[in-house]
Protein backbone atom coordinates (compact mmCIF):
# COMPACT_ATOMS: atom_id res chain seq x y z
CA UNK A 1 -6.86 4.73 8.09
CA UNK A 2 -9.14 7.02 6.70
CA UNK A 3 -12.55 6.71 4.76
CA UNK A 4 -13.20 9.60 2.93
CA UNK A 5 -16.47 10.42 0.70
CA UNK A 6 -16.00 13.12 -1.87
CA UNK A 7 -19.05 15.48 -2.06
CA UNK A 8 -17.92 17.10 -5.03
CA UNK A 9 -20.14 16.49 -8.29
CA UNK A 10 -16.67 15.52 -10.11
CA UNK A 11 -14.51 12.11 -9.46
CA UNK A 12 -11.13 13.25 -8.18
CA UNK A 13 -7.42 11.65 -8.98
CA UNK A 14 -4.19 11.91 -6.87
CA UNK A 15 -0.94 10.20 -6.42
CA UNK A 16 0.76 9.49 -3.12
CA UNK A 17 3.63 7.31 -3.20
CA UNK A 18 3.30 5.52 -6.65
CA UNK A 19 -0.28 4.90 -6.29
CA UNK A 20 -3.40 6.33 -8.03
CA UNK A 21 -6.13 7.52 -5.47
CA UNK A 22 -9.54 7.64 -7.11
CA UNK A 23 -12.02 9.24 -5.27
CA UNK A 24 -15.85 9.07 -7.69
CA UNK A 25 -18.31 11.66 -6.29
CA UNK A 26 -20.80 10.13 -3.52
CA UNK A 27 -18.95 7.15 -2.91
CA UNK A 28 -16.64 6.20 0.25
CA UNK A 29 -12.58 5.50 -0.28
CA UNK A 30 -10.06 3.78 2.25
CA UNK A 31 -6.76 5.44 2.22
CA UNK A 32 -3.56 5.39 4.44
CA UNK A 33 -2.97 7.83 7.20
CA UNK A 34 -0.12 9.36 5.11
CA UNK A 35 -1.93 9.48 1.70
CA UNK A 36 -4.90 11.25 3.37
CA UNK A 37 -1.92 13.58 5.05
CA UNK A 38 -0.37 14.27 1.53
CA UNK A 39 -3.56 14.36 -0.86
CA UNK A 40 -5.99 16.41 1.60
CA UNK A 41 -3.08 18.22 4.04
CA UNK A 42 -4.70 16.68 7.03
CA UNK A 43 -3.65 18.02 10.46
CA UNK A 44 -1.94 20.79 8.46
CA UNK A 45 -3.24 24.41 9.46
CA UNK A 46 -2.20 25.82 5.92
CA UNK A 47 -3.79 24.23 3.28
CA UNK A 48 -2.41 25.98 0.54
CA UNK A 49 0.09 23.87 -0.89
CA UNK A 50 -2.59 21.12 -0.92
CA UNK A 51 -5.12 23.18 -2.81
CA UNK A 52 -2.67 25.01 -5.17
CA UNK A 53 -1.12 21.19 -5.99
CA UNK A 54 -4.68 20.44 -7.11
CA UNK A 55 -5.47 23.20 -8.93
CA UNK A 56 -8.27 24.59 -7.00
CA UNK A 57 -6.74 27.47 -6.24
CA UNK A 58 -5.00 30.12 -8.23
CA UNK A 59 -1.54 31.91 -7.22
CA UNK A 60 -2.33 34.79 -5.16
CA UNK A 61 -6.19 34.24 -4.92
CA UNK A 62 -8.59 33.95 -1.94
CA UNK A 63 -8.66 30.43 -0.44
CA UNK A 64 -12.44 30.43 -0.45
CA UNK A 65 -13.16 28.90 -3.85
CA UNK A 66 -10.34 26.15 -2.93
CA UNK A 67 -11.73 25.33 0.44
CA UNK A 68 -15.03 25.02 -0.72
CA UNK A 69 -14.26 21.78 -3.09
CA UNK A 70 -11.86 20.53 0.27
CA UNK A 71 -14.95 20.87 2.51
CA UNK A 72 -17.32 18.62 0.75
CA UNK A 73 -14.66 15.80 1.45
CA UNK A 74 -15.91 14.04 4.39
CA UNK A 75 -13.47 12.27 6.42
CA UNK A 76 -13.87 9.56 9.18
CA UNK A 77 -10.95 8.08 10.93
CA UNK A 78 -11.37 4.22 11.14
CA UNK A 79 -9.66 1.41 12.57
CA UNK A 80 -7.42 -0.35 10.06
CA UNK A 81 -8.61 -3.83 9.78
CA UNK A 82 -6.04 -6.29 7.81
CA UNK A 83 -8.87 -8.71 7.00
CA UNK A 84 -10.38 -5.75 4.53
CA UNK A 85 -10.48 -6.03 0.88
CA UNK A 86 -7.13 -4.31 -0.21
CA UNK A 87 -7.34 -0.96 -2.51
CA UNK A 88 -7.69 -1.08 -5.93
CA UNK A 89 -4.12 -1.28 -7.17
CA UNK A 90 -2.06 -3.40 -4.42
CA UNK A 91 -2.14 -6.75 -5.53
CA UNK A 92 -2.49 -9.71 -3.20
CA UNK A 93 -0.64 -12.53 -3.80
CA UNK A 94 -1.87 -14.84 -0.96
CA UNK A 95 0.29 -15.49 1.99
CA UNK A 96 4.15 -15.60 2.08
CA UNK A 97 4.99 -19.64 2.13
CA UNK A 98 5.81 -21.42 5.20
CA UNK A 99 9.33 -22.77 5.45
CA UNK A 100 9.89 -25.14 7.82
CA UNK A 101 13.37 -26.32 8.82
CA UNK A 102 14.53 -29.52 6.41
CA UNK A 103 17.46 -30.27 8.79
CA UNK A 104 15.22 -30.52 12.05
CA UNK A 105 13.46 -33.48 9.74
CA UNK A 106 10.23 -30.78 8.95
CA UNK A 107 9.05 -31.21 5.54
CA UNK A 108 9.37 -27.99 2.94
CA UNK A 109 5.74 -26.43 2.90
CA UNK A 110 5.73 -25.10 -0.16
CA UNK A 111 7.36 -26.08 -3.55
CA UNK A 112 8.44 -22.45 -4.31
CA UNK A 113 10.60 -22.47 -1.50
CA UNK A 114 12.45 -25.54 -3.31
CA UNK A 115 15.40 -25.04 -5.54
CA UNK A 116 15.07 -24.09 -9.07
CA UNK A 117 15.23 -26.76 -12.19
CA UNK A 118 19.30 -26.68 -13.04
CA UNK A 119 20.41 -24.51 -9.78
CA UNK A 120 21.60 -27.87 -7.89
CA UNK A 121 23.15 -29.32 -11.05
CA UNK A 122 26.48 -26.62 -10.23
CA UNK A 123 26.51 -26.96 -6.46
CA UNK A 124 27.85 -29.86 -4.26
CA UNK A 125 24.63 -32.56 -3.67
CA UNK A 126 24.06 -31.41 0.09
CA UNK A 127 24.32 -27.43 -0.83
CA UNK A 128 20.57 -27.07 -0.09
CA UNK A 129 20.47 -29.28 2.73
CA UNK A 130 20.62 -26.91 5.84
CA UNK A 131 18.16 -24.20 5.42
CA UNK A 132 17.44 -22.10 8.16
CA UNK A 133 15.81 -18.48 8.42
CA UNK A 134 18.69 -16.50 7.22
CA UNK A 135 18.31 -17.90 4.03
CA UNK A 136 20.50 -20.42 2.00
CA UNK A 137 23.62 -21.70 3.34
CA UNK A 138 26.44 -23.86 2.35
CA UNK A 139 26.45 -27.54 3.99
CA UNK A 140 28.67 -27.68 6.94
């Protein structure tokens, strides 16, 4: 994970892998190892495609100019931490439910995990009744 500060005096945008990236001048961003990879070329020696895909350098023109906007990134490697807030633009939708095994006489934990309204009124009464972790299976 990488948090990277743009020194630029202009916010910058990119995409990596469906995702905006917004990066407003002075202030600090968490990103992926692979976004940072893709948006900045990090631990690429020729930064070329990078720049040229951002338009701060021209076909056929000195890297300098291009460079000199990449530079005032600052970039610090960090330890991911999974308690973090997330990024703007991955939602969190709590915790996956816990489904406990009806058969073994453990109550469902959550009602999602029941059927739906009408499903059970086509299938045989017991349809639902063994549940285990590879999903829904037919009564034995």
């Amino acid at each position: 994970m990488f948090k990277i500060t743009n020194g630029n005096e202009f916010k910058f945008k990119a995409r990596f892998d469906g995702m905006e990236f917004v990066f407003p001048p002075g202030e600090a961003v968490m990103c992926q190892d692979e976004a940072a990879q893709h948006i900045f070329g990090i631990a690429e020696r020729d930064k070329t495609p990078v720049l040229a895909r951002h338009g701060w350098v021209k076909p056929m023109a000195p890297l300098d100019d291009g460079m000199a906007i990449l530079n005032r990134f600052k970039f610090e490697h960090v330890e991911q931490r999974f308690d973090a807030p997330l990024a703007q633009g991955y939602d969190d939708h709590g915790p996956a439910p816990v489904i406990q095994n009806p058969a073994a006489g453990a109550a469902v934990a959550d009602e999602a995990s029941k059927p739906a309204a009408g499903v059970e009124d086509d299938l045989p009464p017991d349809f639902f009744k063994n549940r285990g972790r590879g999903g829904i299976r037919p009564a034995a």
